[in-house]
C-alpha atoms as a PDB file:
ATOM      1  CA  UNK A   1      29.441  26.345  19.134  1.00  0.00           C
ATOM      2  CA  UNK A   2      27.934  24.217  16.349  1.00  0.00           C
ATOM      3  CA  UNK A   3      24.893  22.257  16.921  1.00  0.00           C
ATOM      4  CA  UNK A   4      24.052  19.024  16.255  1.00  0.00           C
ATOM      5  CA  UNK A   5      21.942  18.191  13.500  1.00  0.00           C
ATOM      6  CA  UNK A   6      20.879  15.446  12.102  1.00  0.00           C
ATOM      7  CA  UNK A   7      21.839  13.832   8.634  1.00  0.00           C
ATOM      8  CA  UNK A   8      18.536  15.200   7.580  1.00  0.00           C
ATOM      9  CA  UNK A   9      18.811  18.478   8.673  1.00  0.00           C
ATOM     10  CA  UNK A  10      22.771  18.880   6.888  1.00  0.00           C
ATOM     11  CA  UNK A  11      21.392  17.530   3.797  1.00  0.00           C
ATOM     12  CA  UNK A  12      17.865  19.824   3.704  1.00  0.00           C
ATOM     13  CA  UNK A  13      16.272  16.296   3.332  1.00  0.00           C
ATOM     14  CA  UNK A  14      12.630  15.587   5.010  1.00  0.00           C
ATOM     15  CA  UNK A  15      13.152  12.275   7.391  1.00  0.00           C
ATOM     16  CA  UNK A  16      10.919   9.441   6.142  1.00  0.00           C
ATOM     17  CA  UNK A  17       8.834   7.225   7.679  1.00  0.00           C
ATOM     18  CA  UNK A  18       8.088   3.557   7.043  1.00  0.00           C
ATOM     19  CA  UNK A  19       9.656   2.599   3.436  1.00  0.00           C
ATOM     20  CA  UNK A  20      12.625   4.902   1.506  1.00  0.00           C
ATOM     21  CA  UNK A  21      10.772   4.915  -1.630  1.00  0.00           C
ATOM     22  CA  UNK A  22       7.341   6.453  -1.952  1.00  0.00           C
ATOM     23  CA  UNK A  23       4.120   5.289  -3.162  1.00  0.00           C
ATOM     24  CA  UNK A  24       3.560   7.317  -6.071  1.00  0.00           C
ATOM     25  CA  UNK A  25       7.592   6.183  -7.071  1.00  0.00           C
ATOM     26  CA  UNK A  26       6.644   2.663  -6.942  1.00  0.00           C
ATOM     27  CA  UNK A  27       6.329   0.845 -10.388  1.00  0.00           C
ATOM     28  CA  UNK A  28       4.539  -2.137 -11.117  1.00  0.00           C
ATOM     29  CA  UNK A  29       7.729  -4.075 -12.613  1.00  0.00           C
ATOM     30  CA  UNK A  30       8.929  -3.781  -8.903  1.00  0.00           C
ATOM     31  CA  UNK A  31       5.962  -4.568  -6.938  1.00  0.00           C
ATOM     32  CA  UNK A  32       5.999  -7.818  -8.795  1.00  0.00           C
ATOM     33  CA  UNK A  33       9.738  -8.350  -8.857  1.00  0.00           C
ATOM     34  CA  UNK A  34       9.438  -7.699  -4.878  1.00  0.00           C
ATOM     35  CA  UNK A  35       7.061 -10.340  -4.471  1.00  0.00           C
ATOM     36  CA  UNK A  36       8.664 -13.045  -6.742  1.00  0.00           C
ATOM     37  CA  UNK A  37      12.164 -12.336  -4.491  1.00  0.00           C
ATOM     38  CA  UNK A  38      10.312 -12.603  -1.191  1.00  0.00           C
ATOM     39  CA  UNK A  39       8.765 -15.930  -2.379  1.00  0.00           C
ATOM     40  CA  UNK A  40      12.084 -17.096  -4.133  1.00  0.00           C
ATOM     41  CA  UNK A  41      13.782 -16.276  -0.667  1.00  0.00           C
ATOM     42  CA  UNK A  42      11.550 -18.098   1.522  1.00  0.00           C
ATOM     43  CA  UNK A  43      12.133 -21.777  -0.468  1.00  0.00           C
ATOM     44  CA  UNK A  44      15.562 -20.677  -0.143  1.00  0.00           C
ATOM     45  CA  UNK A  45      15.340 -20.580   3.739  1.00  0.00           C
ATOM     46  CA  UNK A  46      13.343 -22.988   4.310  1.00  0.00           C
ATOM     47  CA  UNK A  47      15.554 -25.669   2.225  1.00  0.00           C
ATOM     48  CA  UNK A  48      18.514 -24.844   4.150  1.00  0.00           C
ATOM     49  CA  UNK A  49      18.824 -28.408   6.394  1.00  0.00           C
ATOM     50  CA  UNK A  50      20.297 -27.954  10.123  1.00  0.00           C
ATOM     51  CA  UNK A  51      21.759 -30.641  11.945  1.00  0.00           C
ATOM     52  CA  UNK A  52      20.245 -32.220  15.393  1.00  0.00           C
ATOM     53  CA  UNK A  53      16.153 -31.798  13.762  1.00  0.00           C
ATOM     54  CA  UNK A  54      13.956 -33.510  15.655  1.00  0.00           C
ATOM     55  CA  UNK A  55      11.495 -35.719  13.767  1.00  0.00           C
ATOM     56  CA  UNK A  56       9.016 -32.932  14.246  1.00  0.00           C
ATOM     57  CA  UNK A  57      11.230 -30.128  12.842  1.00  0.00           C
ATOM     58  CA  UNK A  58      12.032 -32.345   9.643  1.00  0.00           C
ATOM     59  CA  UNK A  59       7.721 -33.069   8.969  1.00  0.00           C
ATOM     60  CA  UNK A  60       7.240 -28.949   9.768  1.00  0.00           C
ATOM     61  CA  UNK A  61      10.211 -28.155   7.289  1.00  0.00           C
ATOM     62  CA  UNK A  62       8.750 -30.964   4.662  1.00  0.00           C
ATOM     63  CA  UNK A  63       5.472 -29.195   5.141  1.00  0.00           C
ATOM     64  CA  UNK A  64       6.393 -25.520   4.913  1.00  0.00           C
ATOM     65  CA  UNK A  65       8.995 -26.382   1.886  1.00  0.00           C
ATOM     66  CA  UNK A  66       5.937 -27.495   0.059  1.00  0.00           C
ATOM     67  CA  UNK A  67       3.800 -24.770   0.882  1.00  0.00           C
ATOM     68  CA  UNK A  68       6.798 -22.353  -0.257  1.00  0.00           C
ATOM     69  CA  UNK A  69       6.668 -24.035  -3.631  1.00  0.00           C
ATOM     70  CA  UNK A  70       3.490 -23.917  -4.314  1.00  0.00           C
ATOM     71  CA  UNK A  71       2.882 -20.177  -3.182  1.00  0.00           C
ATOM     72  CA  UNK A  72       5.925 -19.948  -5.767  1.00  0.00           C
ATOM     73  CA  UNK A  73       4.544 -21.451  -8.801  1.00  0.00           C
ATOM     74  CA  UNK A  74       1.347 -20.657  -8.336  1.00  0.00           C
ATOM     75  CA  UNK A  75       2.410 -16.771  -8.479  1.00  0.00           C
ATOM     76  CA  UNK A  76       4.402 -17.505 -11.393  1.00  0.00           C
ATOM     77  CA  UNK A  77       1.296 -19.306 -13.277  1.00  0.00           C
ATOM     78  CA  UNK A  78      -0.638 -16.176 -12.765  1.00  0.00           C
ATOM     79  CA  UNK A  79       2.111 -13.957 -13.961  1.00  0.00           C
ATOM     80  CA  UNK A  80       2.723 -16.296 -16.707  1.00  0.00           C
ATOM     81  CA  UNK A  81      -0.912 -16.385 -17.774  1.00  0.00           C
ATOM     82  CA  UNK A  82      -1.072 -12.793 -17.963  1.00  0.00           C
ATOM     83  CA  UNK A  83       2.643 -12.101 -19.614  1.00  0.00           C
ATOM     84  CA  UNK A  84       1.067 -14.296 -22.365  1.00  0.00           C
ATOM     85  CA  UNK A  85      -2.144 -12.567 -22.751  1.00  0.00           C
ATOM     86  CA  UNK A  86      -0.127  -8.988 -23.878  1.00  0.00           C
ATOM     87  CA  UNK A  87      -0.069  -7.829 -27.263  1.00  0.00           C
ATOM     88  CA  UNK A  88       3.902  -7.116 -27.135  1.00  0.00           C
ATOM     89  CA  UNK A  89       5.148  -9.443 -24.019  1.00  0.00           C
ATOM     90  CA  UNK A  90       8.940  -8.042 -24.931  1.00  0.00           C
ATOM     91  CA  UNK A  91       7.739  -4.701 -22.815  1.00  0.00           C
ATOM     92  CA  UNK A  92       6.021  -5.516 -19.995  1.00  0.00           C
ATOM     93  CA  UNK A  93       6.407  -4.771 -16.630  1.00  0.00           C
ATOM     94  CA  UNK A  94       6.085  -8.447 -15.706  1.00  0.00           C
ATOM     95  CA  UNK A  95       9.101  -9.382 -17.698  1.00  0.00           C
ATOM     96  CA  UNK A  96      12.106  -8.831 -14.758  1.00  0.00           C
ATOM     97  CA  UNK A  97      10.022 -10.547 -12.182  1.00  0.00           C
ATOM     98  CA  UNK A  98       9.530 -13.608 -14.535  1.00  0.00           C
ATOM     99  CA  UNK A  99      13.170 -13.532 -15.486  1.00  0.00           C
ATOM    100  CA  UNK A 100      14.127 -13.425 -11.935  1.00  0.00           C
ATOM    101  CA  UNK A 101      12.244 -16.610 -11.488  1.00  0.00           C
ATOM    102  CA  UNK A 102      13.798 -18.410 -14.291  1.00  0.00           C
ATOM    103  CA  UNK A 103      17.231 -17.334 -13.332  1.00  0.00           C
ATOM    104  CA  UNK A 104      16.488 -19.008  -9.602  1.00  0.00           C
ATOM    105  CA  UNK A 105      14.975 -22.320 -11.124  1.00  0.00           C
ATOM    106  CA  UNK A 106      18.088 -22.569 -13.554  1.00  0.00           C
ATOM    107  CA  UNK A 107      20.214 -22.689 -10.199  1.00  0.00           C
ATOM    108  CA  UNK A 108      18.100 -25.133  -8.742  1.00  0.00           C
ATOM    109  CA  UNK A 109      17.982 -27.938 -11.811  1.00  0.00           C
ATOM    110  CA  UNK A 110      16.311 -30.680  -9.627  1.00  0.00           C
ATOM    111  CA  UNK A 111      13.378 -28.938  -8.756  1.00  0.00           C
ATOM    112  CA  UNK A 112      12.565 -28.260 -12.716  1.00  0.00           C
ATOM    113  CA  UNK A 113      13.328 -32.267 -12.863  1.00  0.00           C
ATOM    114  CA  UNK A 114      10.626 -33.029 -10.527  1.00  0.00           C
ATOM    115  CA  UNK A 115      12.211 -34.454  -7.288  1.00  0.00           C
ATOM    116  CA  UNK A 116       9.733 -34.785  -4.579  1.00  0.00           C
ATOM    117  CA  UNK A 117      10.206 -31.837  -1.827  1.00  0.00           C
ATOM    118  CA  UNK A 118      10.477 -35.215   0.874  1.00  0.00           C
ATOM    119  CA  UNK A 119      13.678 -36.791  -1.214  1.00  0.00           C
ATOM    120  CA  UNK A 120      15.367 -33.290  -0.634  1.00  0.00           C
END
């Protein structure tokens, strides 16, 4: 009778525990990208509009839709600043995480316009 083993075992793979990928794997290129995605995601979520919002859930989403942007583009300054500073800026690791960013703003054309966050 064959036992039962687990996808770990039939492969000769060790299990893992906590994240897939490793520290010592992790580049700097994705940290970055990571955190531009997580930040990109939450405006994303938190400008989604539901119907029946109280008047309290529509201040709280005002309020947190602001904070979202600002977290955003205040990452993205400090990115920015230091893409800028590099001798050759056409290979740096901060490169996919900027163009990331500009990809999402050119979805989103009125928030390079200006439009308030309380007009959305």
């Amino acid at each position: 009778m064959e036992s039962r083993k687990s996808y770990g075992e039939k492969t000769g793979s060790k299990p893992f525990k906590g994240s897939p990928v490793s520290r010592e794997t992790v580049s700097p290129s994705l940290v970055t990208t990571r955190s531009v995605c997580i930040l990109v995601f939450t405006v994303y979520k938190v400008n989604r509009e539901f119907k029946g919002q109280t008047y309290v859930e529509i201040v709280q989403r005002a309020v947190l839709l602001q904070n979202a942007f600002i977290a955003a583009f205040e990452l993205m300054d400090h990115i920015l600043e230091r893409w800028a500073q590099l001798p050759d800026p056409s290979t740096s690791y901060l490169l996919p995480s900027i163009l990331v960013f500009i990809e999402w703003l050119a979805c989103y054309p009125d928030l390079v316009v200006g439009n308030d966050v309380d007009e959305n």
